[in-house]
PDB file of N, CA and C in Angstrom:
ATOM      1  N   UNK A   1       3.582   0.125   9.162  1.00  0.00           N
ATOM      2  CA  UNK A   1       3.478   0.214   7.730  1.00  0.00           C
ATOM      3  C   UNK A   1       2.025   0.157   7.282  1.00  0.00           C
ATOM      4  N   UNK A   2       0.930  -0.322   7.688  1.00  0.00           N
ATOM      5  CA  UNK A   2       0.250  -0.949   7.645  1.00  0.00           C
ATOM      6  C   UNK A   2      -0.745   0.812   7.433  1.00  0.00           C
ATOM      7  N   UNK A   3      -1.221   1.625   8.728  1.00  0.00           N
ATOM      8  CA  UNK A   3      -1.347   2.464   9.190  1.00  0.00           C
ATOM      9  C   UNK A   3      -0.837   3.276   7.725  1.00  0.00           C
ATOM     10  N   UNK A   4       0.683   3.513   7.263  1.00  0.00           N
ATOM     11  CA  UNK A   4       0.814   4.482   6.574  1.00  0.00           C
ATOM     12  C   UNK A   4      -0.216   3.996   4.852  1.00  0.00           C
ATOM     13  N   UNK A   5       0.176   3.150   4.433  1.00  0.00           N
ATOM     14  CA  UNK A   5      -0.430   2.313   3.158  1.00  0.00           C
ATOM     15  C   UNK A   5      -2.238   2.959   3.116  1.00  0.00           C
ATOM     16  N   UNK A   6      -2.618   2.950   4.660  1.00  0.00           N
ATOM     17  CA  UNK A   6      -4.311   3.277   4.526  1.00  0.00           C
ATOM     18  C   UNK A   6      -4.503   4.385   4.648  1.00  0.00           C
ATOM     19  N   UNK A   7      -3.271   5.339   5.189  1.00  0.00           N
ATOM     20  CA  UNK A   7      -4.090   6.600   4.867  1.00  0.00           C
ATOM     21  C   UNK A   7      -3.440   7.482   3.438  1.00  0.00           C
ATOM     22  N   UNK A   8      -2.870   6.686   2.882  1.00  0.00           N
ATOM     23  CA  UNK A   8      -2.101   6.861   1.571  1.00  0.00           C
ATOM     24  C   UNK A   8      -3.510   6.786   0.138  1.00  0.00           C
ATOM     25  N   UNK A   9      -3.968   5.120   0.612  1.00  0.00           N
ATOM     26  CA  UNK A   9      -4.926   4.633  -0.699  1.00  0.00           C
ATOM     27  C   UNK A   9      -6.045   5.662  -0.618  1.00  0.00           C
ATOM     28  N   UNK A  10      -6.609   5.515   1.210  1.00  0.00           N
ATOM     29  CA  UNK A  10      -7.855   6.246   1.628  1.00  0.00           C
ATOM     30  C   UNK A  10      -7.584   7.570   0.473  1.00  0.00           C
ATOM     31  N   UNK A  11      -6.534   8.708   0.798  1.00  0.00           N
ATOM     32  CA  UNK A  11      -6.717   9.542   0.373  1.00  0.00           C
ATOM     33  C   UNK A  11      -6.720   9.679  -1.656  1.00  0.00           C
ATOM     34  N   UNK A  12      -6.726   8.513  -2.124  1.00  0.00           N
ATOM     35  CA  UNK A  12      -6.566   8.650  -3.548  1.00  0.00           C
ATOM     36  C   UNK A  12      -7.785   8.130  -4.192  1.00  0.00           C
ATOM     37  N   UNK A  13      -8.351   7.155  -3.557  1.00  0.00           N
ATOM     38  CA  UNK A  13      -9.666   6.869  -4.344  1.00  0.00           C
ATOM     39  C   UNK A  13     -11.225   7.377  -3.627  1.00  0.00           C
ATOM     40  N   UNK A  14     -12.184   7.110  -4.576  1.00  0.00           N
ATOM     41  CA  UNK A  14     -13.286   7.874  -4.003  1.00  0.00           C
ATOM     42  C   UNK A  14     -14.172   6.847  -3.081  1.00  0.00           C
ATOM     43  N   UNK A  15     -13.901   5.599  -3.080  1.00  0.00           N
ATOM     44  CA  UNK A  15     -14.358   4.755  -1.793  1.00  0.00           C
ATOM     45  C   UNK A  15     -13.662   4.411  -0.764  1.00  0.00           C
ATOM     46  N   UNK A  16     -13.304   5.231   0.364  1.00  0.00           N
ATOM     47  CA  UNK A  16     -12.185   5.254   1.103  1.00  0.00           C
ATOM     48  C   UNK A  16     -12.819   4.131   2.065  1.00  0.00           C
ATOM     49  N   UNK A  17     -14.082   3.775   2.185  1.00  0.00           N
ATOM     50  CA  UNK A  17     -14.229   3.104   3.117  1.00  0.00           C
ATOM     51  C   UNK A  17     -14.343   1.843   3.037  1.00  0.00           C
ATOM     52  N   UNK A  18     -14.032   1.331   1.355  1.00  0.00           N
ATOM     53  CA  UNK A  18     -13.928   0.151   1.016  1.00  0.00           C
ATOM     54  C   UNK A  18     -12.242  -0.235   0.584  1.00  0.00           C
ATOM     55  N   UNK A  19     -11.285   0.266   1.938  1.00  0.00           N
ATOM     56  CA  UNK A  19     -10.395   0.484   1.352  1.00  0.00           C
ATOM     57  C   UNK A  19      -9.844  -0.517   3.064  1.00  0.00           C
ATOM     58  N   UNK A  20      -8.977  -1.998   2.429  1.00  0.00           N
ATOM     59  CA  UNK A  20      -8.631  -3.206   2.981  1.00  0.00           C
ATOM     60  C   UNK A  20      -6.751  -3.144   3.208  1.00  0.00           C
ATOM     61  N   UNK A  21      -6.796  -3.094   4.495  1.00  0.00           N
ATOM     62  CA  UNK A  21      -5.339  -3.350   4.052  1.00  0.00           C
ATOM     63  C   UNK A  21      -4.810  -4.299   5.403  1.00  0.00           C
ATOM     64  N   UNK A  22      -4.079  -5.437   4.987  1.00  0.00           N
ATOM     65  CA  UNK A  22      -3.632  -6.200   6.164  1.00  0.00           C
ATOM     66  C   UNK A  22      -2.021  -6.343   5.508  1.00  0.00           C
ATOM     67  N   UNK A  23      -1.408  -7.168   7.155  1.00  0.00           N
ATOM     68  CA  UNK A  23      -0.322  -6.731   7.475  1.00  0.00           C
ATOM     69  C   UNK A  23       0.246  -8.434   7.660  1.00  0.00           C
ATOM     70  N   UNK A  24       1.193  -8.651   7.477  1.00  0.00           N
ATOM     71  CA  UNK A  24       1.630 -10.607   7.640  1.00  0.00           C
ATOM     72  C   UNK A  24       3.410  -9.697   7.890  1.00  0.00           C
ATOM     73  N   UNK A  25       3.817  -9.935   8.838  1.00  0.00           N
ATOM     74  CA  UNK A  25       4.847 -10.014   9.312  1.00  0.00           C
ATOM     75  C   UNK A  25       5.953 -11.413   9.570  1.00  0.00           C
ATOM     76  N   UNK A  26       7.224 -11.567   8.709  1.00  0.00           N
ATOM     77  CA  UNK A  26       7.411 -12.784   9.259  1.00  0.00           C
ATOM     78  C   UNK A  26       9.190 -12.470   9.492  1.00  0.00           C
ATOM     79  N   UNK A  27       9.371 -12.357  10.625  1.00  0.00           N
ATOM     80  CA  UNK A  27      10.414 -11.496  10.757  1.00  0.00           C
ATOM     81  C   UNK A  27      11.070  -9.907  10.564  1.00  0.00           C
ATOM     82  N   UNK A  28      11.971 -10.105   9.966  1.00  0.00           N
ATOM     83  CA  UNK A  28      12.097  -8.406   9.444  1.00  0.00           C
ATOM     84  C   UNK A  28      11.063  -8.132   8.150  1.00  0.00           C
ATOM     85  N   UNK A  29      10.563  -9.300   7.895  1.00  0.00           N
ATOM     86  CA  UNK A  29      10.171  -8.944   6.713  1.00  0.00           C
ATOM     87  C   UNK A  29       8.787  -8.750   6.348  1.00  0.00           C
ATOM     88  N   UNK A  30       8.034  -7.569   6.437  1.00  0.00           N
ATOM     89  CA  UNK A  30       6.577  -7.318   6.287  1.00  0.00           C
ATOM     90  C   UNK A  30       5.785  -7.433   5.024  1.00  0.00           C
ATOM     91  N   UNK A  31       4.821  -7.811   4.344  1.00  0.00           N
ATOM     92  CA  UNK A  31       4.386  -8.162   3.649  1.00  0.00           C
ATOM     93  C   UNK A  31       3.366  -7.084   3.838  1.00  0.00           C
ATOM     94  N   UNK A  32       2.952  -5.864   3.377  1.00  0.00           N
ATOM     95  CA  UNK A  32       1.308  -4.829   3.513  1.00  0.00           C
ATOM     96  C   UNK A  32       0.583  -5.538   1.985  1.00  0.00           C
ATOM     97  N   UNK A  33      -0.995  -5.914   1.855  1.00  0.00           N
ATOM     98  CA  UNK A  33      -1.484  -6.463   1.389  1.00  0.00           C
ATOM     99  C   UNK A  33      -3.078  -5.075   0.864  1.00  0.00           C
ATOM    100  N   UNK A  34      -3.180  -4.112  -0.050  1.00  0.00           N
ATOM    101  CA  UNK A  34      -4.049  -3.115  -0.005  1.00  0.00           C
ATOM    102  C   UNK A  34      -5.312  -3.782  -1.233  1.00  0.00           C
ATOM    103  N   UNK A  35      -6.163  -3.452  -0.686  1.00  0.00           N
ATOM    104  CA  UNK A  35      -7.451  -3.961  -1.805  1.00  0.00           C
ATOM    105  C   UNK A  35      -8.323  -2.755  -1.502  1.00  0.00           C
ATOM    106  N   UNK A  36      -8.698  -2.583  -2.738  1.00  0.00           N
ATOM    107  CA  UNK A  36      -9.291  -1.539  -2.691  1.00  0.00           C
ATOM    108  C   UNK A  36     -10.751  -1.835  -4.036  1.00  0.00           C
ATOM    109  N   UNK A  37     -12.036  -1.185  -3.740  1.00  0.00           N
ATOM    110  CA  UNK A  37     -12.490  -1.652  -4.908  1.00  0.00           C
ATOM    111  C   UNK A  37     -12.219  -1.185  -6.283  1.00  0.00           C
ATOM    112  N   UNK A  38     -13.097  -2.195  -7.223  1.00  0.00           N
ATOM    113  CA  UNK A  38     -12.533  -2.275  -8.495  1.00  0.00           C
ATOM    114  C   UNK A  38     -12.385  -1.243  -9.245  1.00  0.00           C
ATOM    115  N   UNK A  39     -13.628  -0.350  -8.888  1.00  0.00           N
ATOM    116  CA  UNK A  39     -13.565   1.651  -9.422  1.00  0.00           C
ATOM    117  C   UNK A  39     -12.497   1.798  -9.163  1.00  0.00           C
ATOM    118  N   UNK A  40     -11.512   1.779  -8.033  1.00  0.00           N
ATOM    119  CA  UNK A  40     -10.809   2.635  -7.567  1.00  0.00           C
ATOM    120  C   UNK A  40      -9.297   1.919  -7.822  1.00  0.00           C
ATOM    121  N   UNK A  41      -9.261   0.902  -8.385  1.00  0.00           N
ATOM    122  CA  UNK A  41      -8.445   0.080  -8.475  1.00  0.00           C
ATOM    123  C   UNK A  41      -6.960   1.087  -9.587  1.00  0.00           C
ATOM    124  N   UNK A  42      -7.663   1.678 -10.623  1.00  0.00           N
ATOM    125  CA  UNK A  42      -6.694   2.508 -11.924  1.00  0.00           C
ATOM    126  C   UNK A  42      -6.294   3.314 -10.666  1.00  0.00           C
ATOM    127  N   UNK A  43      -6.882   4.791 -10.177  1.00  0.00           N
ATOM    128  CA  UNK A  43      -6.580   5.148  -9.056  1.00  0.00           C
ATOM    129  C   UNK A  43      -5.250   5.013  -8.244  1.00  0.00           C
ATOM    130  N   UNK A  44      -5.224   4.034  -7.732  1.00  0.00           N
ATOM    131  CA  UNK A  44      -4.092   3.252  -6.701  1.00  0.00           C
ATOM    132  C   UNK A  44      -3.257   3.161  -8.221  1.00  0.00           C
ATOM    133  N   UNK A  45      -2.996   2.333  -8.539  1.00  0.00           N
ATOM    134  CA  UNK A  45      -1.878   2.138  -9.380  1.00  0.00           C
ATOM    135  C   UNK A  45      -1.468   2.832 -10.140  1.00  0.00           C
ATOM    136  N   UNK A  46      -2.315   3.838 -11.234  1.00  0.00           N
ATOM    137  CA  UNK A  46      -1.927   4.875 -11.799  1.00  0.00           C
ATOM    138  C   UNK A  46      -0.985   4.731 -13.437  1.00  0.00           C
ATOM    139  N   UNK A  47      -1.053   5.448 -13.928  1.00  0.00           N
ATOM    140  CA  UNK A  47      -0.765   5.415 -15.146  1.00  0.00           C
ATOM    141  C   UNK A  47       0.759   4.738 -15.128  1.00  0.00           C
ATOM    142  N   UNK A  48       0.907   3.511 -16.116  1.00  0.00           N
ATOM    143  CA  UNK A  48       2.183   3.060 -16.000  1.00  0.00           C
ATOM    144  C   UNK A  48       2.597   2.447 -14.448  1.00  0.00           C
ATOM    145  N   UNK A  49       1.492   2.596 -13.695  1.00  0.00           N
ATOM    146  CA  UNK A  49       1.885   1.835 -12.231  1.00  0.00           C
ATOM    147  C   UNK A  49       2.881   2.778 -11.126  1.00  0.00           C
ATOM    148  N   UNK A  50       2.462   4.201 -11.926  1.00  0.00           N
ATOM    149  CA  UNK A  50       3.577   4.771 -11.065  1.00  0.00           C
ATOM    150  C   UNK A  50       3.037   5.350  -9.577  1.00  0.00           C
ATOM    151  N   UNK A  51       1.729   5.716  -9.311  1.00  0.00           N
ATOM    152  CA  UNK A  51       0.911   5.616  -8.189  1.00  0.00           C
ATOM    153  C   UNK A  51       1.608   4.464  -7.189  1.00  0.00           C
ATOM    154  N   UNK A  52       1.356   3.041  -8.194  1.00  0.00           N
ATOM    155  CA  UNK A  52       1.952   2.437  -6.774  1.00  0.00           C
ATOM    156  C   UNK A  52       3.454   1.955  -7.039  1.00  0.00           C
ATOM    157  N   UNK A  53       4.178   2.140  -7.205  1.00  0.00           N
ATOM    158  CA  UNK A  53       5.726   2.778  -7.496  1.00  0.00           C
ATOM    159  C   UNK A  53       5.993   3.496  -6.359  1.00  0.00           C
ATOM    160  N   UNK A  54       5.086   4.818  -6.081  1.00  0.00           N
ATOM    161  CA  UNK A  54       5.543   5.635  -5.375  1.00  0.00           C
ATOM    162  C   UNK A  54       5.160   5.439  -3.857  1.00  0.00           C
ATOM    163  N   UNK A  55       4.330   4.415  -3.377  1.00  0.00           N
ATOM    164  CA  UNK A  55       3.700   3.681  -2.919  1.00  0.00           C
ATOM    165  C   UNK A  55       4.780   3.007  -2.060  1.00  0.00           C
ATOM    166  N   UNK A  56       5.205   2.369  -3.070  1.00  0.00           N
ATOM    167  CA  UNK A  56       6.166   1.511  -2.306  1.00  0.00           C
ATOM    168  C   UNK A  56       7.579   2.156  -2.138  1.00  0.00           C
ATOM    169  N   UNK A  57       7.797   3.012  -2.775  1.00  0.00           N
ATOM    170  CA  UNK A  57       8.996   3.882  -2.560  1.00  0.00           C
ATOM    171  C   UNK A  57       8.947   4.310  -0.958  1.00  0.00           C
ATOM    172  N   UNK A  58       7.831   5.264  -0.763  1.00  0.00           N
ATOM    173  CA  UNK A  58       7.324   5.810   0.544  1.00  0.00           C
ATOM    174  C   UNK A  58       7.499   4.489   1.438  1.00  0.00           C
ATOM    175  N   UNK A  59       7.050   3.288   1.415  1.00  0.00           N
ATOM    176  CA  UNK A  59       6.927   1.957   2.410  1.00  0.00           C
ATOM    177  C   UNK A  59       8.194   1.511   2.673  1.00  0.00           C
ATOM    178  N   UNK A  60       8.959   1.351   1.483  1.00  0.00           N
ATOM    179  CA  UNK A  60      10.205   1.531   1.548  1.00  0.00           C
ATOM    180  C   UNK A  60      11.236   2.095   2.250  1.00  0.00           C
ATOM    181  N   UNK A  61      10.972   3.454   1.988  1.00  0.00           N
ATOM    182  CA  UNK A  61      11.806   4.329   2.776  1.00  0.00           C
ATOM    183  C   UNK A  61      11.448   3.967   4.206  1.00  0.00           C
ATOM    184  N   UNK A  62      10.472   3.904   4.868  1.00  0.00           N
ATOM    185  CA  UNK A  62       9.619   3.949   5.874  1.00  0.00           C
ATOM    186  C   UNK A  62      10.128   2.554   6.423  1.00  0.00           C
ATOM    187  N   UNK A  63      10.445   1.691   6.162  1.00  0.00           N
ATOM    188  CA  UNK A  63      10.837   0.596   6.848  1.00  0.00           C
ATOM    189  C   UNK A  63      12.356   0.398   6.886  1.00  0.00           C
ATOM    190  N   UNK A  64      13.071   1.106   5.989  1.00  0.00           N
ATOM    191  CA  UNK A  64      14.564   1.391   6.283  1.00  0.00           C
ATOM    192  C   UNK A  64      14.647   1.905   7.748  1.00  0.00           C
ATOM    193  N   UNK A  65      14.267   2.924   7.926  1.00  0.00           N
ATOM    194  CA  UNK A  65      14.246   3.846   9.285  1.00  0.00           C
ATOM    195  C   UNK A  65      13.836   2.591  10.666  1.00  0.00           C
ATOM    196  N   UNK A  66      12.971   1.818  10.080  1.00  0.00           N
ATOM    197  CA  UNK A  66      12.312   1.127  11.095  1.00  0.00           C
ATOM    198  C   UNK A  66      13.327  -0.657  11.154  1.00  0.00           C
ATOM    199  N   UNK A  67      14.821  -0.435  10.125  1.00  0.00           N
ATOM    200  CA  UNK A  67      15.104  -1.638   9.984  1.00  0.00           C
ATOM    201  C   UNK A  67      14.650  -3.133   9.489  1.00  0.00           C
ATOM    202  N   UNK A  68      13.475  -2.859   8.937  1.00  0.00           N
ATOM    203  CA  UNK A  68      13.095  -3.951   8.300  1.00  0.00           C
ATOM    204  C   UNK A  68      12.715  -3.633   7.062  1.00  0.00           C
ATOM    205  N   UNK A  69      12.270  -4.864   6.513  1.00  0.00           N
ATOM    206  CA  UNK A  69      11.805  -5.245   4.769  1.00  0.00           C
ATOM    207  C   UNK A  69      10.607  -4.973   4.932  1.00  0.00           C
ATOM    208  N   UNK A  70       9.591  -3.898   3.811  1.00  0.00           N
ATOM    209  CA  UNK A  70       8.421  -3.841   3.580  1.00  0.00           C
ATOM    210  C   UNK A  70       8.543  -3.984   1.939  1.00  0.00           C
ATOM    211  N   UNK A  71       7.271  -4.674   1.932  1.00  0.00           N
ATOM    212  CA  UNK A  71       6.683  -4.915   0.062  1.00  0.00           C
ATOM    213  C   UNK A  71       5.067  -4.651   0.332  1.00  0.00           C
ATOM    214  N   UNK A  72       4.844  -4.130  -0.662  1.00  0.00           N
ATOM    215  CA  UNK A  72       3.142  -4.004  -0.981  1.00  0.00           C
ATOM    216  C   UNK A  72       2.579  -4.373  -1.832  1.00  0.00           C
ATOM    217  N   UNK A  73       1.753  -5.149  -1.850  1.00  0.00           N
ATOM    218  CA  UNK A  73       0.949  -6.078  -2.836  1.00  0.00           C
ATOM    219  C   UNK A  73      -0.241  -5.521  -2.837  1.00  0.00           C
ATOM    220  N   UNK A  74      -0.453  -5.017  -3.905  1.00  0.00           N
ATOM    221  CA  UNK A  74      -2.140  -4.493  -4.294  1.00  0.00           C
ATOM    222  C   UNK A  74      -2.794  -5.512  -5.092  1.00  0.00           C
ATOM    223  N   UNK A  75      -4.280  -6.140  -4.179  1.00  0.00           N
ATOM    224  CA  UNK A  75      -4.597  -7.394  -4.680  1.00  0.00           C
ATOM    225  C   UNK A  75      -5.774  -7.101  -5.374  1.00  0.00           C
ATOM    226  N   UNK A  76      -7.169  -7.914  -5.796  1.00  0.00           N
ATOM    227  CA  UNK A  76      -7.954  -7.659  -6.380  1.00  0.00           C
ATOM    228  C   UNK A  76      -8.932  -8.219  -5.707  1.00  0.00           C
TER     229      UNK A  76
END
């Protein structure tokens, strides 16, 4: 999950290389954690939050297949 989330943000904002993402696993249940800087912050989330909506839709889907729980927390 972790892997998909970074090349997701990478490709949406214009500092891809200030672009953080860790992974806390505690069972089925994954926790992806994305920081990205503060420019790029509207970017990732997107009007009404639907950027990362779709975000987690995709992580979502993506961990059904893989049998476990993913959530994504975009921090600051």
């Amino acid at each position: 999950m972790k892997e998909l989330v970074e090349v997701i943000a990478k490709a949406l904002v214009e500092k891809p290389d200030e672009v953080v993402v860790t992974e806390k696993v505690d069972g089925k249940h994954i926790t992806v954690e994305l920081k990205v800087a503060q420019s790029d912050m509207g970017k990732v989330i997107g009007r009404q939050g639907r950027i990362a909506k779709a975000i987690r839709a995709v992580v979502k889907a993506a961990s059904t297949k893989d049998d476990v729980y993913a959530d994504v927390d975009i921090v600051e």
